[in-house]
PDB file of N, CA and C in Angstrom:
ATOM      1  N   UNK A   1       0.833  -1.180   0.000  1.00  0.00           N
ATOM      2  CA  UNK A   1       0.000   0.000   0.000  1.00  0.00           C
ATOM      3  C   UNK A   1       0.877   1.242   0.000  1.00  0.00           C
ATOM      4  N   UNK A   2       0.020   2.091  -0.289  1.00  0.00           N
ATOM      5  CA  UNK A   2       1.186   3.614  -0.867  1.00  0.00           C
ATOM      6  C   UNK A   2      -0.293   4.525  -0.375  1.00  0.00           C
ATOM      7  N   UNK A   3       0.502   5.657  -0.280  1.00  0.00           N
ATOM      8  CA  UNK A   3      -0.645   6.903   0.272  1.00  0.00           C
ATOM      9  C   UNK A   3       0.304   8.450   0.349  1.00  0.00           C
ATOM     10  N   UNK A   4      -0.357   8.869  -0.357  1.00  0.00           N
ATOM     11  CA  UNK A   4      -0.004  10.525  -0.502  1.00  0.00           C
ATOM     12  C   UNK A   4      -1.338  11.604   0.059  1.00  0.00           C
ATOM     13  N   UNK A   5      -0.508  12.418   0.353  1.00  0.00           N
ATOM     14  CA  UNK A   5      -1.594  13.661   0.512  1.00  0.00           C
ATOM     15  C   UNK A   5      -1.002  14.923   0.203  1.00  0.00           C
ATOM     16  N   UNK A   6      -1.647  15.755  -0.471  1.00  0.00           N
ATOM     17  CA  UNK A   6      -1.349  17.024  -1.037  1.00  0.00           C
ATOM     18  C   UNK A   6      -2.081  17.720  -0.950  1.00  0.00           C
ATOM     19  N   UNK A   7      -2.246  19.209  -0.792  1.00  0.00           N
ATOM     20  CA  UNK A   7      -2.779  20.495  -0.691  1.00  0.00           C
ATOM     21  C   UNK A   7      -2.516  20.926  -2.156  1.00  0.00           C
ATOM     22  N   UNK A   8      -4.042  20.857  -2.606  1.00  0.00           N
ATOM     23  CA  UNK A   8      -4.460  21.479  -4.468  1.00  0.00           C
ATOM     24  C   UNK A   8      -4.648  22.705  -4.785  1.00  0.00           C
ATOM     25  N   UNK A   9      -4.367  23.783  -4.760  1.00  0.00           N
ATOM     26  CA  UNK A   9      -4.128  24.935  -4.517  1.00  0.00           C
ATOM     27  C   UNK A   9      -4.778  25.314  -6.420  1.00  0.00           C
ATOM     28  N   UNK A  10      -4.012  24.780  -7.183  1.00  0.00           N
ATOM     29  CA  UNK A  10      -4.429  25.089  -8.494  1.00  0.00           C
ATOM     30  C   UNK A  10      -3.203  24.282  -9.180  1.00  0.00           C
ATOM     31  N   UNK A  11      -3.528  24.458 -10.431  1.00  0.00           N
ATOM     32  CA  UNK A  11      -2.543  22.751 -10.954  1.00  0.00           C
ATOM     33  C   UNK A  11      -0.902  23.562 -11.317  1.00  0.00           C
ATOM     34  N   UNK A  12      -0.782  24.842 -11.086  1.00  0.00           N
ATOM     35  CA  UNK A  12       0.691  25.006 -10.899  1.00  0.00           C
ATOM     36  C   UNK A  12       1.067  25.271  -8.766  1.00  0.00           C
ATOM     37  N   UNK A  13      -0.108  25.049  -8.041  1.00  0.00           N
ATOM     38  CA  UNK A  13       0.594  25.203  -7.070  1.00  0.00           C
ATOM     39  C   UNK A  13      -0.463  23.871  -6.228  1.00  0.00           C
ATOM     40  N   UNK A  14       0.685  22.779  -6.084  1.00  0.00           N
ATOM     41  CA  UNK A  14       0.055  21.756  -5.392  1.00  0.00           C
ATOM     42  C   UNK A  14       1.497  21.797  -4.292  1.00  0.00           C
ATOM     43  N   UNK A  15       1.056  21.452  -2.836  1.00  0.00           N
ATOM     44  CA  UNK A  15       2.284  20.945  -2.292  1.00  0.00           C
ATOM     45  C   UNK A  15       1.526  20.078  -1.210  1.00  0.00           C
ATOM     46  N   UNK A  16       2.892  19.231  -1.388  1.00  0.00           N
ATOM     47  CA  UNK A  16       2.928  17.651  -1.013  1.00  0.00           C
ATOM     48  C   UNK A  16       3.008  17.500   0.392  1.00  0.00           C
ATOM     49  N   UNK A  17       1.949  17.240   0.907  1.00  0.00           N
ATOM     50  CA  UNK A  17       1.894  17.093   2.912  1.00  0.00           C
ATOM     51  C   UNK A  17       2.689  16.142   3.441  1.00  0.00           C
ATOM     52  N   UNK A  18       2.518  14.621   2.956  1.00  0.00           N
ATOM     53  CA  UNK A  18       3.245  13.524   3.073  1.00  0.00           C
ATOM     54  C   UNK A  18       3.218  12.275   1.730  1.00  0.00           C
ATOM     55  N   UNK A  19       4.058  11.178   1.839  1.00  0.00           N
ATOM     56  CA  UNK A  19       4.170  10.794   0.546  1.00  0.00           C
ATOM     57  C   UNK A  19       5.118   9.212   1.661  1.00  0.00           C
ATOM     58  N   UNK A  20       3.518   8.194   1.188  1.00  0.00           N
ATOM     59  CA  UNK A  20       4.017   7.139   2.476  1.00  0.00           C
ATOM     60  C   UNK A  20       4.220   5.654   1.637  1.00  0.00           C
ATOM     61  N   UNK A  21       5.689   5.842   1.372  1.00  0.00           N
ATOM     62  CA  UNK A  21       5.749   4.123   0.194  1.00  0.00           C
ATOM     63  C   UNK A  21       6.513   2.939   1.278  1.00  0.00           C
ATOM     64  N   UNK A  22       6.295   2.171   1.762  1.00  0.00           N
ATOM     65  CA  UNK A  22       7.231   1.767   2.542  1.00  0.00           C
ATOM     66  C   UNK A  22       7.811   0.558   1.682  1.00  0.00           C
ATOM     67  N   UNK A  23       8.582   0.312   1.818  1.00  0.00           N
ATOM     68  CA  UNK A  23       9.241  -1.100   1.517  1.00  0.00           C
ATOM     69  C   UNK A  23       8.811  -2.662   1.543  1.00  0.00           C
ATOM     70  N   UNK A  24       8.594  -2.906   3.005  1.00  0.00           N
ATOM     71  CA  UNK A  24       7.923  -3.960   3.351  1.00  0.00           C
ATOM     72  C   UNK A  24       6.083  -3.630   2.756  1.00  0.00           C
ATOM     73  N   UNK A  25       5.361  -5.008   2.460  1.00  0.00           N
ATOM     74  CA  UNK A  25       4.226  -5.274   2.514  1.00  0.00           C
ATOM     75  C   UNK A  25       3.511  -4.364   3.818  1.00  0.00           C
ATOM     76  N   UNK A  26       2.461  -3.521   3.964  1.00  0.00           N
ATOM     77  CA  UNK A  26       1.398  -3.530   5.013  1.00  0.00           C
ATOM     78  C   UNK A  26       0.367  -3.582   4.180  1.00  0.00           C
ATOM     79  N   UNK A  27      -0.191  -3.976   5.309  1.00  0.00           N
ATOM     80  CA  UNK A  27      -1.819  -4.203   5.665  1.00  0.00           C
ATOM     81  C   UNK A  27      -2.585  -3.075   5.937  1.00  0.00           C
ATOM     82  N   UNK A  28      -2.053  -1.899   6.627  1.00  0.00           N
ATOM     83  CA  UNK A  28      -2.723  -0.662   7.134  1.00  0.00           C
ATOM     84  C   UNK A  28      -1.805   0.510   7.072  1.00  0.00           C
ATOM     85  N   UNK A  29      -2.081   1.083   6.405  1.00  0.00           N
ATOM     86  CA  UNK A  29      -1.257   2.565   6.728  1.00  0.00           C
ATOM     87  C   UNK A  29      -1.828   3.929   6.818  1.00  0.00           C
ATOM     88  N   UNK A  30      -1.271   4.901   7.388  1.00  0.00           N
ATOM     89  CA  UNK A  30      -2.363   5.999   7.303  1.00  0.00           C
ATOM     90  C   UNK A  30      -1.245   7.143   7.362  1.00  0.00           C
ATOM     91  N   UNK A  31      -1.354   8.632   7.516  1.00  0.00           N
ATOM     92  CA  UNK A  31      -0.389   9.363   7.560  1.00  0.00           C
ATOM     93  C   UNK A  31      -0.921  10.398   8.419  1.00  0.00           C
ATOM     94  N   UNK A  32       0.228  11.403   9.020  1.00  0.00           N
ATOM     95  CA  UNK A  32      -0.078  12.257   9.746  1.00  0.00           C
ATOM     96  C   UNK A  32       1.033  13.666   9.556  1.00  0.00           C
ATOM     97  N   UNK A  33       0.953  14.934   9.552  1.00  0.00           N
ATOM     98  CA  UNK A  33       1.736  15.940   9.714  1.00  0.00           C
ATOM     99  C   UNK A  33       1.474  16.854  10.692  1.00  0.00           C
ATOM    100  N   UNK A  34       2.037  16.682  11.420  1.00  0.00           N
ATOM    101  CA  UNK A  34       1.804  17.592  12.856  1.00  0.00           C
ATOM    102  C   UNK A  34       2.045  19.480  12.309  1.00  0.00           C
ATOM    103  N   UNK A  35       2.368  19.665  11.794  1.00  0.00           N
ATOM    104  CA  UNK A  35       2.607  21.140  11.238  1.00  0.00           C
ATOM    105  C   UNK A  35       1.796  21.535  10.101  1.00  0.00           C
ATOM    106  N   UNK A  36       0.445  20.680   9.894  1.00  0.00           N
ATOM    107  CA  UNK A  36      -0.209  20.699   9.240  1.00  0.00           C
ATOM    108  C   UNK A  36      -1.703  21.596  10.353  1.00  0.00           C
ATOM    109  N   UNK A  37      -1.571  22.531  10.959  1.00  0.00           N
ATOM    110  CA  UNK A  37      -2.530  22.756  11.798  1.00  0.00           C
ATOM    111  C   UNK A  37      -4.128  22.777  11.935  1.00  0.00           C
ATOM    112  N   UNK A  38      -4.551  23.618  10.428  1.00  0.00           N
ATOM    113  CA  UNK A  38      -5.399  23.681   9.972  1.00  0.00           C
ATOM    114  C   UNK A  38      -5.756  23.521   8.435  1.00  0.00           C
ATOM    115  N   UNK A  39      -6.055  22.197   8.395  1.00  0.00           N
ATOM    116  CA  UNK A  39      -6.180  21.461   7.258  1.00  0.00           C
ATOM    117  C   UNK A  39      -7.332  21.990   7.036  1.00  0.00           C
ATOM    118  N   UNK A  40      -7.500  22.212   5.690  1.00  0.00           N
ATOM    119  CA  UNK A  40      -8.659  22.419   4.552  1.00  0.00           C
ATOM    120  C   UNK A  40      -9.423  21.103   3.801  1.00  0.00           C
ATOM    121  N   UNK A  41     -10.438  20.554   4.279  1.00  0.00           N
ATOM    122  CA  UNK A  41     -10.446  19.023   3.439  1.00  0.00           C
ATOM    123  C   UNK A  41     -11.057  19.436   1.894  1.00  0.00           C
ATOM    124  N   UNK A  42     -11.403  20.705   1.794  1.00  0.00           N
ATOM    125  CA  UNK A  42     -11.901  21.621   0.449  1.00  0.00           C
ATOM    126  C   UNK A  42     -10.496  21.323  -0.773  1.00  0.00           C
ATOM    127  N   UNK A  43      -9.181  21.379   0.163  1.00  0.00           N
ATOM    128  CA  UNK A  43      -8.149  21.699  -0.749  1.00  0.00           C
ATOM    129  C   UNK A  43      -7.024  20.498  -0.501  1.00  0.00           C
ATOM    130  N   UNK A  44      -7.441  19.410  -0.171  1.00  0.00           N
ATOM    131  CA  UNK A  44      -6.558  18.225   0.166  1.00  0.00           C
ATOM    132  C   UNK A  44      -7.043  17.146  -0.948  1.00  0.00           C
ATOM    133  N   UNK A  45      -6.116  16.226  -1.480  1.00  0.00           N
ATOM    134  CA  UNK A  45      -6.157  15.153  -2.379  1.00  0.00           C
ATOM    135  C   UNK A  45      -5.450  14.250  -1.940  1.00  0.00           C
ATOM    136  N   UNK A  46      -6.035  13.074  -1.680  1.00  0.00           N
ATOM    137  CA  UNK A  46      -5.091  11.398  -1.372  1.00  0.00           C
ATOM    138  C   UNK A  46      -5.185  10.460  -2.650  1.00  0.00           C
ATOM    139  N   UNK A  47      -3.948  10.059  -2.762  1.00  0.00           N
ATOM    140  CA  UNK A  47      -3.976   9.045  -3.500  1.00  0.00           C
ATOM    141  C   UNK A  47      -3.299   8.234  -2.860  1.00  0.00           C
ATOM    142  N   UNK A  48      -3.551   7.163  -3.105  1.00  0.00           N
ATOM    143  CA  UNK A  48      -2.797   5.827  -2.686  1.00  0.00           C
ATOM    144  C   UNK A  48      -3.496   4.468  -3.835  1.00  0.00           C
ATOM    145  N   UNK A  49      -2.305   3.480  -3.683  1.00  0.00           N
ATOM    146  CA  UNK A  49      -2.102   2.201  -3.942  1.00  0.00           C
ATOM    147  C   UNK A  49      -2.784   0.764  -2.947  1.00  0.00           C
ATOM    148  N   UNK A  50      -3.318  -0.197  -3.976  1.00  0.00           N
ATOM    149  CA  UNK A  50      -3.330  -1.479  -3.221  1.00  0.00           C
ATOM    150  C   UNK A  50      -2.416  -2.453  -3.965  1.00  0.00           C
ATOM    151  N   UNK A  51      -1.653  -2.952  -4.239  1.00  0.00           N
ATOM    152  CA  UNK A  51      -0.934  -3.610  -4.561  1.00  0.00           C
ATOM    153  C   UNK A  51      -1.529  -5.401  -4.749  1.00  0.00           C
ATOM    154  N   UNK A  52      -2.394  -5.731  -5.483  1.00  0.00           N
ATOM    155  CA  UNK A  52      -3.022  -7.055  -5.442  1.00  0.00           C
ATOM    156  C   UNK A  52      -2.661  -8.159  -6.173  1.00  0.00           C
ATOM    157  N   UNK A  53      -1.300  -8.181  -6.273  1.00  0.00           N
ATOM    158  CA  UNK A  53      -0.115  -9.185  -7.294  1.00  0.00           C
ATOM    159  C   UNK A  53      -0.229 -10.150  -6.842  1.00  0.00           C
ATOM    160  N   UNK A  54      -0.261 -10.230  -5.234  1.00  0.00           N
ATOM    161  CA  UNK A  54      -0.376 -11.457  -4.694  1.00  0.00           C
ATOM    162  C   UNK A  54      -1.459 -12.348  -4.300  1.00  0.00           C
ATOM    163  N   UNK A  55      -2.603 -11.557  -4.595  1.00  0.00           N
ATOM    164  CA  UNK A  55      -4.034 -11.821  -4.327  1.00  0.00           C
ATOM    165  C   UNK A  55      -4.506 -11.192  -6.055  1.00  0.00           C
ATOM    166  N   UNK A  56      -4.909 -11.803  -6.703  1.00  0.00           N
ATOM    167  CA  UNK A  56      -5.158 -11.600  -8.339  1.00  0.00           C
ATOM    168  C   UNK A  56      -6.452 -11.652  -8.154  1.00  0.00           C
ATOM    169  N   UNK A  57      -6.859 -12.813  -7.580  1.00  0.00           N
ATOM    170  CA  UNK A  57      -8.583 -12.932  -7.538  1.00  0.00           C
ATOM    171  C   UNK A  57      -9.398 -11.943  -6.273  1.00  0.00           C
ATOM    172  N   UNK A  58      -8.869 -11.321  -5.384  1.00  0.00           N
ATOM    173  CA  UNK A  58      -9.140 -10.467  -4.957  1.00  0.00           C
ATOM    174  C   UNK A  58      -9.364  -9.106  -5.883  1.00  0.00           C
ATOM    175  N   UNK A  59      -8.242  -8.457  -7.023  1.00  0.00           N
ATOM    176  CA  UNK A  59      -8.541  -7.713  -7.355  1.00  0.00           C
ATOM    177  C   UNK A  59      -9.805  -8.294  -8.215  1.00  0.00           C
ATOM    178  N   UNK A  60      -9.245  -9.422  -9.182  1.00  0.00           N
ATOM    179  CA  UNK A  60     -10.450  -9.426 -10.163  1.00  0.00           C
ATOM    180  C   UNK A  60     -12.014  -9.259  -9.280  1.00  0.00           C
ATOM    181  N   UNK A  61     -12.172  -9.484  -8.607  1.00  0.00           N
ATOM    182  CA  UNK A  61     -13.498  -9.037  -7.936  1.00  0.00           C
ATOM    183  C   UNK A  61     -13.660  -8.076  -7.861  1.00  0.00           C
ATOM    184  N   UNK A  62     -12.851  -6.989  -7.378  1.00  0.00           N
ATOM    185  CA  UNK A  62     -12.660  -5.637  -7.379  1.00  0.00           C
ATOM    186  C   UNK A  62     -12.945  -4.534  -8.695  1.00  0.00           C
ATOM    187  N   UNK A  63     -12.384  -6.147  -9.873  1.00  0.00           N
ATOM    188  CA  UNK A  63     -12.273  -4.965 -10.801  1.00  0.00           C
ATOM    189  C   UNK A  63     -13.669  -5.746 -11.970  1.00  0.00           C
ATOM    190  N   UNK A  64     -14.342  -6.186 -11.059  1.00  0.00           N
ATOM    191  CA  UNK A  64     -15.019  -6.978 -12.140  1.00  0.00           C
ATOM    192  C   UNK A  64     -16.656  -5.937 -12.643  1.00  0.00           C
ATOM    193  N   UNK A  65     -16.914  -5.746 -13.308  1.00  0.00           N
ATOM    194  CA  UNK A  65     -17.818  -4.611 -13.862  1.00  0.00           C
ATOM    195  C   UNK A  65     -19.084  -5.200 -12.927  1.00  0.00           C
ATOM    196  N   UNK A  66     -19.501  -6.151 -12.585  1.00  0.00           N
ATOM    197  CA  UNK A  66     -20.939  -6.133 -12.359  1.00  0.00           C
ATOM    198  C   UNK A  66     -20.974  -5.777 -10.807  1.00  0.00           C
ATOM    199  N   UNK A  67     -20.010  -6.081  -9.876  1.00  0.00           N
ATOM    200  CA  UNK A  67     -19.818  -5.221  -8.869  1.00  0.00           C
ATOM    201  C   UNK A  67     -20.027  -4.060  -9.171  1.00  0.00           C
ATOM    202  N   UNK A  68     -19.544  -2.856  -9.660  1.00  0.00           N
ATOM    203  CA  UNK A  68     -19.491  -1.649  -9.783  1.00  0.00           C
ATOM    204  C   UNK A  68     -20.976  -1.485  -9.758  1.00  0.00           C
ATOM    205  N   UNK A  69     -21.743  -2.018 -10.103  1.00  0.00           N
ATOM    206  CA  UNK A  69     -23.635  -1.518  -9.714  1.00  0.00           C
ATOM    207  C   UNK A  69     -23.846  -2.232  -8.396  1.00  0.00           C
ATOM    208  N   UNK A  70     -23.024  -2.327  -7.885  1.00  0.00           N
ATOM    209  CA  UNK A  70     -23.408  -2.872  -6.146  1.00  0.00           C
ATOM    210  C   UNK A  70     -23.158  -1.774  -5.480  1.00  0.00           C
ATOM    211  N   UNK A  71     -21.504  -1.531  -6.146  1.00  0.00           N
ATOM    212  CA  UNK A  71     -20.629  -0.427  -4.403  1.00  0.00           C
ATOM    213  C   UNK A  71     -21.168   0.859  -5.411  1.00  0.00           C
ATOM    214  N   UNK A  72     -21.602   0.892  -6.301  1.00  0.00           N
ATOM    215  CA  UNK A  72     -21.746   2.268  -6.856  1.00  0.00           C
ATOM    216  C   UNK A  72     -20.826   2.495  -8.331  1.00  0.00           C
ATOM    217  N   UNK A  73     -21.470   3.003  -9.718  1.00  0.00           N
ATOM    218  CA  UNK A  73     -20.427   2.987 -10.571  1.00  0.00           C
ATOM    219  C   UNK A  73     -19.905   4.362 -10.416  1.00  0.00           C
ATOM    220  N   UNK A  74     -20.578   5.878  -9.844  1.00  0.00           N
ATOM    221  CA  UNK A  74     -19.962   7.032  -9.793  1.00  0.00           C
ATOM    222  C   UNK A  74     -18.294   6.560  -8.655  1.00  0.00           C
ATOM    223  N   UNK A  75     -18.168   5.825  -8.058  1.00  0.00           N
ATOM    224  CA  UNK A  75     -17.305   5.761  -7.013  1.00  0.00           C
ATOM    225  C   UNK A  75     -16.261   5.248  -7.657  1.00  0.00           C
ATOM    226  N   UNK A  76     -16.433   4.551  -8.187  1.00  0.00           N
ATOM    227  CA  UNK A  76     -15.629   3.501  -9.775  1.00  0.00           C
ATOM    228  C   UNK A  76     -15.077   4.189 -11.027  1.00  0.00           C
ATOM    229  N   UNK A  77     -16.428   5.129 -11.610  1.00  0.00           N
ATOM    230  CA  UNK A  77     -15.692   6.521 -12.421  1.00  0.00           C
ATOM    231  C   UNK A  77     -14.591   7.412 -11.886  1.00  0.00           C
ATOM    232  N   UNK A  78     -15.053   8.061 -10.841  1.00  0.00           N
ATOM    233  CA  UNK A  78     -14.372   9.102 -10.487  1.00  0.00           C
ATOM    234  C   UNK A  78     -13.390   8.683  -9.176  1.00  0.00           C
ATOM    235  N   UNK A  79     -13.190   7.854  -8.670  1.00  0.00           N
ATOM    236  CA  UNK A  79     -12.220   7.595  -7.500  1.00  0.00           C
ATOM    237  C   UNK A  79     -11.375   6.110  -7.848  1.00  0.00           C
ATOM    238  N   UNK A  80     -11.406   5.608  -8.694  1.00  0.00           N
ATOM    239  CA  UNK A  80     -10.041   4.587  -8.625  1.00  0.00           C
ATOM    240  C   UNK A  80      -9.568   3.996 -10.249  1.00  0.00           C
ATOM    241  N   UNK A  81      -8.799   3.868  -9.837  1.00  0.00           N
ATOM    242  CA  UNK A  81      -8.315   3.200 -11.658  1.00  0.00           C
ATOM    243  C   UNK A  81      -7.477   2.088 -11.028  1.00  0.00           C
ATOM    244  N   UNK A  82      -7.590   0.799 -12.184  1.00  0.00           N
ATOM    245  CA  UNK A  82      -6.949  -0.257 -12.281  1.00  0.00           C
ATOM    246  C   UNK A  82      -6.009  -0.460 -13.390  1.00  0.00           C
ATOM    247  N   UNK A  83      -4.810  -0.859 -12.630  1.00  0.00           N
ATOM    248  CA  UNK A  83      -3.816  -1.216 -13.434  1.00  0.00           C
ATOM    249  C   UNK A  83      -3.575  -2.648 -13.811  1.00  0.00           C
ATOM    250  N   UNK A  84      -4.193  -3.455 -14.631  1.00  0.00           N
ATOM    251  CA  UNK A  84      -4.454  -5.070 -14.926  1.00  0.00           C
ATOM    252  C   UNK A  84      -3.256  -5.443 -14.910  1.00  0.00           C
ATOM    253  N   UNK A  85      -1.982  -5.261 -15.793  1.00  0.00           N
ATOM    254  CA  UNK A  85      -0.745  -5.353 -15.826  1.00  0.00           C
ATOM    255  C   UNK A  85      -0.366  -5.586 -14.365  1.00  0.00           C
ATOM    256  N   UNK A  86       0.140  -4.587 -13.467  1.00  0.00           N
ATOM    257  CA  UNK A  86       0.558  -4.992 -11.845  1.00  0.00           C
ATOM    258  C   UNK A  86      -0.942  -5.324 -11.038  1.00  0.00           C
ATOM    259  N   UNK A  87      -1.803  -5.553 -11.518  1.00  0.00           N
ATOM    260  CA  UNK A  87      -2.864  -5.917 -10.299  1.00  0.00           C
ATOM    261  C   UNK A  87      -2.779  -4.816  -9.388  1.00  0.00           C
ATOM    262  N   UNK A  88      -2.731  -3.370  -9.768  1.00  0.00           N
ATOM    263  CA  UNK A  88      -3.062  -2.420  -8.656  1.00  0.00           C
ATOM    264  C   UNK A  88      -4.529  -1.975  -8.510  1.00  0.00           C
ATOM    265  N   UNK A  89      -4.580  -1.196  -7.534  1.00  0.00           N
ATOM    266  CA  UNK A  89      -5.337  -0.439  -7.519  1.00  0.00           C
ATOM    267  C   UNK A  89      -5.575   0.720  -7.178  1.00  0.00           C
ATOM    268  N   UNK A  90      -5.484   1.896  -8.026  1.00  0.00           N
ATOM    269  CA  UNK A  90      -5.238   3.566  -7.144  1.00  0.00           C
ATOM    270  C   UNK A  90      -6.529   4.358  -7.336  1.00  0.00           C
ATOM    271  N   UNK A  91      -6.297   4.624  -6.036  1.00  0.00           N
ATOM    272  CA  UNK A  91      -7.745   5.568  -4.895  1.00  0.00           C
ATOM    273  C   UNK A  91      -7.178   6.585  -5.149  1.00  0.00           C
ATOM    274  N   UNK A  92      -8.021   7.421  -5.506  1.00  0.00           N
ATOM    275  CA  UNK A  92      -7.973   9.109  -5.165  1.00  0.00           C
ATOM    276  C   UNK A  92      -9.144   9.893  -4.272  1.00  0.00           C
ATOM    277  N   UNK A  93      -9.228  10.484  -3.509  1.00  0.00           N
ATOM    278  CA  UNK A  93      -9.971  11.010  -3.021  1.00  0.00           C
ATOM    279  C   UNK A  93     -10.331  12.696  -2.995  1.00  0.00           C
ATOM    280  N   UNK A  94     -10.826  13.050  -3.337  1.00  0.00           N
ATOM    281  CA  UNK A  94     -10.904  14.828  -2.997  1.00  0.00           C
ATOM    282  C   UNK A  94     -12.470  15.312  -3.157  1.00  0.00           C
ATOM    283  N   UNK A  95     -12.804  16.367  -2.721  1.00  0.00           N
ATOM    284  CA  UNK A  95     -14.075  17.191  -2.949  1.00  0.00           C
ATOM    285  C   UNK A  95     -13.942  17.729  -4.031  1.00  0.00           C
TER     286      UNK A  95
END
């Protein structure tokens, strides 16, 4: 798993809060910036990774179209893309 967060300001001024790739495999990760005082969730963007190389049939469920009218297809349009090649999966989140 991988997870970024950035402050979107306008597409020549984005800056990068934290940026969390670790090495080893997890299961859970999350991030934090203490000098981040008063966060804007108006002007924040996450992206992150699932990494499902090792679990294939996990993603294919994930990525299988007739799900998408279960969890929702707007959530599917606009918040994740699949990479079939590495079995990823990247989340974006923002308002």
């Amino acid at each position: 798993m991988t997870i970024s967060l950035y402050n979107y300001y306008s597409s020549s001024n984005i800056i990068s809060i934290y940026n969390w790739a670790p090495n080893e495999p997890q299961w859970w990760i999350t991030g934090f910036d203490a000098y981040e005082y008063l966060p804007d969730p108006n002007k924040m963007a996450y992206i992150a990774s699932i990494d499902f190389s090792d679990n294939e049939d996990m993603f294919e469920v994930i990525n299988n179209p007739d799900n998408r009218m279960i969890y929702g297809k707007h959530l599917f349009e606009k918040h994740l893309i699949f990479d079939k090649e590495t079995k990823t999966v990247w989340f974006q989140w923002y308002l």
